[in-house]
Protein backbone atom coordinates (compact mmCIF):
# COMPACT_ATOMS: atom_id res chain seq x y z
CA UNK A 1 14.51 4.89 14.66
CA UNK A 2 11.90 3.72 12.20
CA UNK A 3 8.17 4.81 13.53
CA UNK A 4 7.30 1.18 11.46
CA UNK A 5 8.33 -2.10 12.97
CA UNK A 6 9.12 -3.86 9.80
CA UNK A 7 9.42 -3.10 6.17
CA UNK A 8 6.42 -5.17 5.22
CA UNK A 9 4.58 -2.44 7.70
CA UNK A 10 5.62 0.62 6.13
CA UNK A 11 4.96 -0.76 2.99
CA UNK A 12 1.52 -1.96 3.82
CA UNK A 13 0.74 1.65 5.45
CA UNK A 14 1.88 3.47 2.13
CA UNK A 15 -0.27 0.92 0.03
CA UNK A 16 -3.10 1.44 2.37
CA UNK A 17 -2.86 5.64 2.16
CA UNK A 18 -2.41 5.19 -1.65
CA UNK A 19 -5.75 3.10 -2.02
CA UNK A 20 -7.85 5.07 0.79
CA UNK A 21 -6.65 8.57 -1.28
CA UNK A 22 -7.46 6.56 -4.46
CA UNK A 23 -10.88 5.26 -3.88
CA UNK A 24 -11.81 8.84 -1.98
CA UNK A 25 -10.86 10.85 -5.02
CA UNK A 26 -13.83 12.65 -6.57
CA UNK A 27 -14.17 12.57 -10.97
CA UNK A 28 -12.21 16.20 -10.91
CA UNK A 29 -8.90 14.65 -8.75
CA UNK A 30 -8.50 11.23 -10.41
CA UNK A 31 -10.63 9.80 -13.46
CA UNK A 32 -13.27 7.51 -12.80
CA UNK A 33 -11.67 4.86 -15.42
CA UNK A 34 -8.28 5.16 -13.85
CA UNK A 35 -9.58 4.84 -10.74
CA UNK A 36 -11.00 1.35 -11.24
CA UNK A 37 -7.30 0.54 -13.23
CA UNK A 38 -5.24 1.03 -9.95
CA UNK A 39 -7.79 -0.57 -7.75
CA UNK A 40 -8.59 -3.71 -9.79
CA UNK A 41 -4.70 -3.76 -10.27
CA UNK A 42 -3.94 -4.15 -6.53
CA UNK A 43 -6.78 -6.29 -6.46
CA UNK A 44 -5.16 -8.79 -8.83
CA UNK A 45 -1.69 -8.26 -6.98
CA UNK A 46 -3.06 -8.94 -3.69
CA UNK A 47 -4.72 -12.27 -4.72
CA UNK A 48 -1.81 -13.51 -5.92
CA UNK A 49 -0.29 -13.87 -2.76
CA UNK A 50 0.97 -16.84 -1.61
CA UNK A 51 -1.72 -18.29 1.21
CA UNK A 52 1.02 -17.55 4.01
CA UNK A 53 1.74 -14.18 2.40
CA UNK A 54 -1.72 -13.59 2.33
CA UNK A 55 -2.42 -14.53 5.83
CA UNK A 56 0.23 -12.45 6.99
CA UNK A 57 -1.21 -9.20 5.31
CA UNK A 58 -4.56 -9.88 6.31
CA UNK A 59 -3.22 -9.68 10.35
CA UNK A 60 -1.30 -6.82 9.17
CA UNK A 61 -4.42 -5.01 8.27
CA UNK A 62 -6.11 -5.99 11.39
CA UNK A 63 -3.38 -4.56 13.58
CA UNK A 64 -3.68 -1.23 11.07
CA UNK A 65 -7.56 -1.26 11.63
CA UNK A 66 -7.25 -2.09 15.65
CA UNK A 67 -4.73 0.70 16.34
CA UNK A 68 -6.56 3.34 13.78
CA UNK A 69 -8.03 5.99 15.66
CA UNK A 70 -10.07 7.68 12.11
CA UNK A 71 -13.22 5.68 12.33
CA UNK A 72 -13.41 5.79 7.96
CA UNK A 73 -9.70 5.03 7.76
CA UNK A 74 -10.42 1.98 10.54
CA UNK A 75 -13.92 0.70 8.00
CA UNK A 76 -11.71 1.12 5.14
CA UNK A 77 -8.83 -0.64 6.80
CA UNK A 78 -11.59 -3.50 7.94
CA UNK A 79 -13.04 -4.07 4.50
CA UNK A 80 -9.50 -4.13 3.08
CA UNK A 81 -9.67 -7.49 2.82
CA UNK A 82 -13.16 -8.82 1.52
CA UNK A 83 -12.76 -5.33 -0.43
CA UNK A 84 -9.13 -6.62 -2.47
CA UNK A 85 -10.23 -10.36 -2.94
CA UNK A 86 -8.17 -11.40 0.24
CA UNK A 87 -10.88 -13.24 1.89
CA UNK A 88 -14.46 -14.46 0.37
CA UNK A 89 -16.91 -12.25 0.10
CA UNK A 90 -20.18 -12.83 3.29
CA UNK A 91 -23.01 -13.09 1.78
C-alpha cells in the first residue's frame, strides 16, 4: 500500500523535495545560474496550469503545509504558491 493517496500526491511531494533541496543548495552543491534555470522553469510550468489544475495543486500544497511537522519545510510549503506564480503576489 502506497504511503501517498493519489499519484498527483506523490508527484507533488517529489516536486516539492526537488525544489526545497534546489533552492537550499549553497554555490558549491548546485550553481547559482542553474539554480535560477530549474526554478524559473517550474515556475513557468506551474503557471501554465489550467485554473482547475491550478486550484487543485494549490489545496494540495495546503494539505502538504498543514500536515508538515518541519516548520522551514511547512514556510516553504506555504509560500509555494505566491513563490511559483500560482497565486498573485500581496503586496
Amino acid at each position: 500500500m502506497s504511503v501517498y493517496s493519489s499519484l498527483t500526491r506523490a508527484l507533488a511531494e517529489a516536486l516539492v523535495d526537488a525544489l526545497w533541496f534546489v533552492e537550499g543548495c549553497e554555490d558549491d552543491q548546485m550553481g547559482p545560474d542553474d539554480t535560477v534555470k530549474v526554478l524559473e522553469g517550474v515556475g513557468h510550468l506551474v503557471t501554465q496550469l489550467s485554473n482547475d489544475q491550478r486550484i487543485e495543486f494549490i489545496d494540495l500544497l495546503g494539505s502538504m503545509a498543514a500536515e508538515e511537522t518541519d516548520p522551514s519545510r511547512r514556510e516553504f510549503l506555504e509560500g509555494f504558491p505566491e513563490g511559483f506564480g500560482l497565486v498573485e503576489k500581496h503586496s
